[in-house]
PDB file of N, CA and C in Angstrom:
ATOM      1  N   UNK A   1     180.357 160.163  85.396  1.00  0.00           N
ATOM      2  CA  UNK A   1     179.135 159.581  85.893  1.00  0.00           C
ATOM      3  C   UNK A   1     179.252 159.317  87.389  1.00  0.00           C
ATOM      4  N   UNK A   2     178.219 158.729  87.784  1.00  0.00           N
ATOM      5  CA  UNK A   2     177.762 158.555  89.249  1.00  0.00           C
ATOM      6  C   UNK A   2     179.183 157.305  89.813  1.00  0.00           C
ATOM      7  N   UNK A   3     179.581 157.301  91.063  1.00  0.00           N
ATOM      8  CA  UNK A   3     180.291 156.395  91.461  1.00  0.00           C
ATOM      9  C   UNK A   3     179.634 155.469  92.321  1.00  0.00           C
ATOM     10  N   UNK A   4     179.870 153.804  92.011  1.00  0.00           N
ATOM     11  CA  UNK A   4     179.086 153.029  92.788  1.00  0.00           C
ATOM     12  C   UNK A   4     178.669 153.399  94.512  1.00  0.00           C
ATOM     13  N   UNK A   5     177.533 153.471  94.442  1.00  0.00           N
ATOM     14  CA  UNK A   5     177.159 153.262  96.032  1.00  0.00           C
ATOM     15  C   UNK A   5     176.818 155.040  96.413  1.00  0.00           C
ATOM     16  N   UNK A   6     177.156 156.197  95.290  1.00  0.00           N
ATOM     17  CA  UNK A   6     177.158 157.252  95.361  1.00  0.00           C
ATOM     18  C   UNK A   6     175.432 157.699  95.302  1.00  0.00           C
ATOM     19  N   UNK A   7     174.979 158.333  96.745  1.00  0.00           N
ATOM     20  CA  UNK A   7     173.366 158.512  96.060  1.00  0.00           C
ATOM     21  C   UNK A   7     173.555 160.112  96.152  1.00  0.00           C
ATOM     22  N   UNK A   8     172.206 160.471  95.665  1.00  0.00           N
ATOM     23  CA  UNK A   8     171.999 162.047  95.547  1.00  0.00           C
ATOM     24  C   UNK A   8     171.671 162.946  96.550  1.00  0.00           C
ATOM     25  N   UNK A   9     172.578 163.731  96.747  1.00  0.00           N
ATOM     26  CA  UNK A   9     172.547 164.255  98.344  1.00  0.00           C
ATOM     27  C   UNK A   9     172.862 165.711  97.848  1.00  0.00           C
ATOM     28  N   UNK A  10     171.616 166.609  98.168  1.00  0.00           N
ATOM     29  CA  UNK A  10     171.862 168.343  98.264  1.00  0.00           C
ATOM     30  C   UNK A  10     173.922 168.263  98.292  1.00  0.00           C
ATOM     31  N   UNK A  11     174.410 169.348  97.712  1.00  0.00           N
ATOM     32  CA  UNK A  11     175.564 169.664  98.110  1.00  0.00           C
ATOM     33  C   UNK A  11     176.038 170.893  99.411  1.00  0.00           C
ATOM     34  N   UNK A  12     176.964 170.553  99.963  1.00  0.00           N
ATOM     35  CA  UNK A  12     177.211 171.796 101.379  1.00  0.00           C
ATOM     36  C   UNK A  12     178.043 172.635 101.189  1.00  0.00           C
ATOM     37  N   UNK A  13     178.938 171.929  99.922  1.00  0.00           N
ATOM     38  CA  UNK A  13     179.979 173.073  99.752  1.00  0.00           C
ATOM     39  C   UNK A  13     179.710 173.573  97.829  1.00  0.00           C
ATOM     40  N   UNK A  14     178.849 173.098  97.152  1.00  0.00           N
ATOM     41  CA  UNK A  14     178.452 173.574  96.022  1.00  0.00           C
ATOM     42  C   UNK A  14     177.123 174.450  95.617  1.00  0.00           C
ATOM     43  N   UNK A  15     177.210 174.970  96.959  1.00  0.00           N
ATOM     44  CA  UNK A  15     175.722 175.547  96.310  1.00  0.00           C
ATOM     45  C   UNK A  15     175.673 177.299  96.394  1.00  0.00           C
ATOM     46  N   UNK A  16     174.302 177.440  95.882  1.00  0.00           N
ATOM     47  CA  UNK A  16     174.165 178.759  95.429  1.00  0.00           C
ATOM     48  C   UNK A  16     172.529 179.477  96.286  1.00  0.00           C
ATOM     49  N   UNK A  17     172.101 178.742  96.132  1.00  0.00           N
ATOM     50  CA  UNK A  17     170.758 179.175  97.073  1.00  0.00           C
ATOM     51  C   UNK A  17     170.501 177.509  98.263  1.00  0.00           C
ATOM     52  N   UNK A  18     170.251 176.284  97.110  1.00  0.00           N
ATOM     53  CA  UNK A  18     169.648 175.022  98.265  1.00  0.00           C
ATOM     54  C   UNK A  18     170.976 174.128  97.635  1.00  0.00           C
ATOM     55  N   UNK A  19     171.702 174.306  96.784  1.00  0.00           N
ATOM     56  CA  UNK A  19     172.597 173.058  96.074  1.00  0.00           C
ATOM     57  C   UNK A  19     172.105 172.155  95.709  1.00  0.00           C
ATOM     58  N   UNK A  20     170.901 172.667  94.986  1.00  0.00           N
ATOM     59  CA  UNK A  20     170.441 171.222  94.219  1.00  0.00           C
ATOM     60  C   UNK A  20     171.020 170.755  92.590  1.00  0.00           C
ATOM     61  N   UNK A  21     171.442 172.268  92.032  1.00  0.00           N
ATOM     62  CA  UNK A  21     171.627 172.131  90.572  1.00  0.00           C
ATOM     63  C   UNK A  21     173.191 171.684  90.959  1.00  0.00           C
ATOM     64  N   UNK A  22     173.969 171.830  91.816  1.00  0.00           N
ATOM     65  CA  UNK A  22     175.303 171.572  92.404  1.00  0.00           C
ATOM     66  C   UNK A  22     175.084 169.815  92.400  1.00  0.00           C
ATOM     67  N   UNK A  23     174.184 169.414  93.175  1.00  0.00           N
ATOM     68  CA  UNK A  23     174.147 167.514  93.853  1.00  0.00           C
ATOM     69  C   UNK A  23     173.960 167.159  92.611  1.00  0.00           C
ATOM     70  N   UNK A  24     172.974 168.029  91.794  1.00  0.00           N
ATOM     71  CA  UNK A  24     172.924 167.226  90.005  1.00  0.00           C
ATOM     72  C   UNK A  24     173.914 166.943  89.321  1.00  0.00           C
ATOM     73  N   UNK A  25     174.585 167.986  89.265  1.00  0.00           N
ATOM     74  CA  UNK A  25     176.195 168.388  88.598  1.00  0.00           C
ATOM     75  C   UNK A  25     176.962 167.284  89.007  1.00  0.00           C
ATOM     76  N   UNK A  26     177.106 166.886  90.402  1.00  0.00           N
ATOM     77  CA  UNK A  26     178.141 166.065  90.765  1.00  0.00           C
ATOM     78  C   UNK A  26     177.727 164.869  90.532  1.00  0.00           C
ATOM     79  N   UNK A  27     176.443 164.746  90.691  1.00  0.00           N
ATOM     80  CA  UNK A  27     175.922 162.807  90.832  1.00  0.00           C
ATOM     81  C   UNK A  27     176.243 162.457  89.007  1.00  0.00           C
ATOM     82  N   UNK A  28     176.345 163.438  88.163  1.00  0.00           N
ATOM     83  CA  UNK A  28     176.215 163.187  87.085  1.00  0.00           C
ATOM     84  C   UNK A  28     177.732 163.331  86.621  1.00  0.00           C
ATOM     85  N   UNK A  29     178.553 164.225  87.455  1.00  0.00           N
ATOM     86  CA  UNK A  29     179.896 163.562  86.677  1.00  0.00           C
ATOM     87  C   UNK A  29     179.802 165.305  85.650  1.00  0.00           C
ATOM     88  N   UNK A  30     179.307 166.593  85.808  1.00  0.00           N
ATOM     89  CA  UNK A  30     179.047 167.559  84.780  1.00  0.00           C
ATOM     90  C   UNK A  30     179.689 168.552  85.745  1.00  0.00           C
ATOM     91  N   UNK A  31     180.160 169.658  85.212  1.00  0.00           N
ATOM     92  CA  UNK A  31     180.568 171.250  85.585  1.00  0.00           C
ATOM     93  C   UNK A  31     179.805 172.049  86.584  1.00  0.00           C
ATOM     94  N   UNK A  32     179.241 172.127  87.578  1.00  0.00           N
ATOM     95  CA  UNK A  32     178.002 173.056  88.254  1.00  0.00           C
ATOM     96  C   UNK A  32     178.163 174.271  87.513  1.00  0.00           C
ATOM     97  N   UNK A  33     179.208 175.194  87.292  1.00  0.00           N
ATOM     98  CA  UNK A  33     178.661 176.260  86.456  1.00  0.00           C
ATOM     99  C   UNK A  33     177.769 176.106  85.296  1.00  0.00           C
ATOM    100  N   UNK A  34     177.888 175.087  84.259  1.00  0.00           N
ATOM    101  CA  UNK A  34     177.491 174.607  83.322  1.00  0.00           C
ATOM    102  C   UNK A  34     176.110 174.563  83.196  1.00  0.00           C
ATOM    103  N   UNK A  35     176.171 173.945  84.178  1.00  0.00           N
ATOM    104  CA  UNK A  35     174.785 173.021  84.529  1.00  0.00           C
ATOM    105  C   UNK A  35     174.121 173.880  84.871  1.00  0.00           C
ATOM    106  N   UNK A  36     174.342 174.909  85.863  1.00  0.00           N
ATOM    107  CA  UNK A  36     173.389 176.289  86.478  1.00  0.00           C
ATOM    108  C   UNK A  36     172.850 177.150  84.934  1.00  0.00           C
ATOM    109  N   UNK A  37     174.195 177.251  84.556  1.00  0.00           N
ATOM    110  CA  UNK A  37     173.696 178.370  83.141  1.00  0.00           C
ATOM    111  C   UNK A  37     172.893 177.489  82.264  1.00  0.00           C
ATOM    112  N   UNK A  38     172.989 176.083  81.931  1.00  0.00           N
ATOM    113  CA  UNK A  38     171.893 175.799  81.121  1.00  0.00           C
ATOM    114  C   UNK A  38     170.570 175.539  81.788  1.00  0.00           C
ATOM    115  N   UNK A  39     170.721 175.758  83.078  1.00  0.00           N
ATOM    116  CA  UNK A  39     169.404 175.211  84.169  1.00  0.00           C
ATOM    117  C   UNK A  39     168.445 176.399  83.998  1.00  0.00           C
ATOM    118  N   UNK A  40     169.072 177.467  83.812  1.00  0.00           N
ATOM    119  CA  UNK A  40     168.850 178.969  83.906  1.00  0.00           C
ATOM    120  C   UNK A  40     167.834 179.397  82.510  1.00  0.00           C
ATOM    121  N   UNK A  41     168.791 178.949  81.767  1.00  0.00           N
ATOM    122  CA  UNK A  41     168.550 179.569  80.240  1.00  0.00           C
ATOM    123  C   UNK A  41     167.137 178.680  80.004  1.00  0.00           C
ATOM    124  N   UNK A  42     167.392 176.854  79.818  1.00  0.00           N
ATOM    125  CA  UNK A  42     166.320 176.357  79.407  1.00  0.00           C
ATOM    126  C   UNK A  42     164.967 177.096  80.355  1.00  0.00           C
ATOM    127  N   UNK A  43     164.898 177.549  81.659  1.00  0.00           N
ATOM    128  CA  UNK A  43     164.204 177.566  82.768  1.00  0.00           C
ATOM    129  C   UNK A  43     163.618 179.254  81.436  1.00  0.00           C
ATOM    130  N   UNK A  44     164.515 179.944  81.167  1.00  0.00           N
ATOM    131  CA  UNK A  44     163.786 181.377  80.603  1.00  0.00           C
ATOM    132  C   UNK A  44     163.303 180.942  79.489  1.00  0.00           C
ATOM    133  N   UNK A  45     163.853 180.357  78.373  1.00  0.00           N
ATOM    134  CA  UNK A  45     163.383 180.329  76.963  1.00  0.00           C
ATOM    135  C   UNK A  45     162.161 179.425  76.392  1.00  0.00           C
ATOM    136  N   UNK A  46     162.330 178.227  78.042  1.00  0.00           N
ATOM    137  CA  UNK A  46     160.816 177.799  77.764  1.00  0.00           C
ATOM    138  C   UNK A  46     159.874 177.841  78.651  1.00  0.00           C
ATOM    139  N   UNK A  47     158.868 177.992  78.186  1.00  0.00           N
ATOM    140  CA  UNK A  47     157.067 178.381  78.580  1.00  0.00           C
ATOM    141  C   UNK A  47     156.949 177.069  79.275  1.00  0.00           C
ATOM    142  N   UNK A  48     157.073 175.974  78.748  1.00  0.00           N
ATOM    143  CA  UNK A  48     156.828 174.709  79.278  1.00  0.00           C
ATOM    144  C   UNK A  48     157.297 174.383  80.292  1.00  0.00           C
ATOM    145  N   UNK A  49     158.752 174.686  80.154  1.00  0.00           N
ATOM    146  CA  UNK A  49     159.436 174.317  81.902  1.00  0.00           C
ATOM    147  C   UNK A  49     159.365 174.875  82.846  1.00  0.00           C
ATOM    148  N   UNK A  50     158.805 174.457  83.805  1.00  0.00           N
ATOM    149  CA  UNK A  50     158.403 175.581  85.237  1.00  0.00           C
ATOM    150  C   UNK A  50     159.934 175.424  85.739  1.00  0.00           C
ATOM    151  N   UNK A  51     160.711 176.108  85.781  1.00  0.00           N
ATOM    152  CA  UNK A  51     161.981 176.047  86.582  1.00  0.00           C
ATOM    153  C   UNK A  51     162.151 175.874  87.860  1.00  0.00           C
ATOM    154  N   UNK A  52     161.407 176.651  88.121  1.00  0.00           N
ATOM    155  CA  UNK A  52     161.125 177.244  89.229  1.00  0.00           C
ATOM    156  C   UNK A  52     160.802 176.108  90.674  1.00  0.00           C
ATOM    157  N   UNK A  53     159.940 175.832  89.952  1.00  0.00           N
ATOM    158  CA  UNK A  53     158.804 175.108  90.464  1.00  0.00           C
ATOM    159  C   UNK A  53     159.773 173.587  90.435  1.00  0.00           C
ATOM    160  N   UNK A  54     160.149 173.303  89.619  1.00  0.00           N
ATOM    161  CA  UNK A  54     160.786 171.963  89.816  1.00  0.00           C
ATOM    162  C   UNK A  54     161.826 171.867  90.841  1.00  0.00           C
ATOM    163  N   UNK A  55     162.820 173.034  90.594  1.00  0.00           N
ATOM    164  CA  UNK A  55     164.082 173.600  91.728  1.00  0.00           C
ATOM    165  C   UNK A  55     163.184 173.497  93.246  1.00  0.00           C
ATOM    166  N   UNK A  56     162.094 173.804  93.178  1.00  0.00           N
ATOM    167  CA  UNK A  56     161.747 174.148  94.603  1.00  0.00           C
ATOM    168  C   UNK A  56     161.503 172.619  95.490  1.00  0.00           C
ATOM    169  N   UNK A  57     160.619 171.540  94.353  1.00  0.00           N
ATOM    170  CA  UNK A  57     160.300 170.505  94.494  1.00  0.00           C
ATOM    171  C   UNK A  57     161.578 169.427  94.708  1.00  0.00           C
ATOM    172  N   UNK A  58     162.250 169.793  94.046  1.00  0.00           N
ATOM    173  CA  UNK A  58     163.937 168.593  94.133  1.00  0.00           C
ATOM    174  C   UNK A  58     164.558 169.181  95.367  1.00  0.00           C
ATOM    175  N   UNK A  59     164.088 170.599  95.563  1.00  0.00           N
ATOM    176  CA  UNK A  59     165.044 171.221  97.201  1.00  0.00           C
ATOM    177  C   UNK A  59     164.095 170.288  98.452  1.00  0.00           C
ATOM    178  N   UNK A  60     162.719 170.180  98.134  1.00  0.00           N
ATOM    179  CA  UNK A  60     162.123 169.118  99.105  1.00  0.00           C
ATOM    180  C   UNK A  60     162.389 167.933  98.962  1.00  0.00           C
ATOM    181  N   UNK A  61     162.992 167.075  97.868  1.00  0.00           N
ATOM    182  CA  UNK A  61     162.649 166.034  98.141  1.00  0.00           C
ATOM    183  C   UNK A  61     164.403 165.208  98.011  1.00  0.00           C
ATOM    184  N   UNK A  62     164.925 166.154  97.566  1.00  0.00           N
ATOM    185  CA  UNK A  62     166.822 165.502  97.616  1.00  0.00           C
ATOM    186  C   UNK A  62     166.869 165.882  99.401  1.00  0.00           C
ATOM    187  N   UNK A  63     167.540 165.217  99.701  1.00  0.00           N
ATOM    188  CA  UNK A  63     168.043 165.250 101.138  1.00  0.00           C
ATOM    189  C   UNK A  63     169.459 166.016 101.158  1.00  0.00           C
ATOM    190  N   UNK A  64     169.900 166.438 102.296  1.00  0.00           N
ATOM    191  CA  UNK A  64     171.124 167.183 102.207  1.00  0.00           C
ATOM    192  C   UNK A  64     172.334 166.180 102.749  1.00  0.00           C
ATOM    193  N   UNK A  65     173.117 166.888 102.440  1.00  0.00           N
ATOM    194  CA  UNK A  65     174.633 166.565 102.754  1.00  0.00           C
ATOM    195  C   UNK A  65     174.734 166.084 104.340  1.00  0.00           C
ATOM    196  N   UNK A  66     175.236 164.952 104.789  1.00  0.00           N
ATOM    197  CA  UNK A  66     175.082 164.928 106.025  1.00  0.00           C
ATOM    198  C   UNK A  66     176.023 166.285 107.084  1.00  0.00           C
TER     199      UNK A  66
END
């Protein structure tokens, strides 16, 4: 899990296009490969989840790595 005082910050050295599924991975204490492939899969198999669209929205609104 998250470490006190730890906030959510884009990653600089975990990423793949913006490092957002990377800053998730870490603030949460989870695998970034992990996390990408299920980010991926849920993002294809459901109709409901705009993937896409959410990834683009958390790349605006997480801040980056200083």
């Amino acid at each position: 899990m998250t470490k006190p005082g730890q906030s959510l910050r884009r990653s600089r050295n975990n990423r793949i296009i913006a490092g957002v599924i990377g800053a998730l991975a870490d603030y949460f204490g989870l695998d970034p490969t992990l996390s990408r492939v299920i980010y991926v899969l849920i993002s294809i198999f459901s109709a409901a989840f705009p993937g896409i669209l959410i990834y683009i929205l958390l790349w605006i609104l997480i801040p980056s790595e200083d």
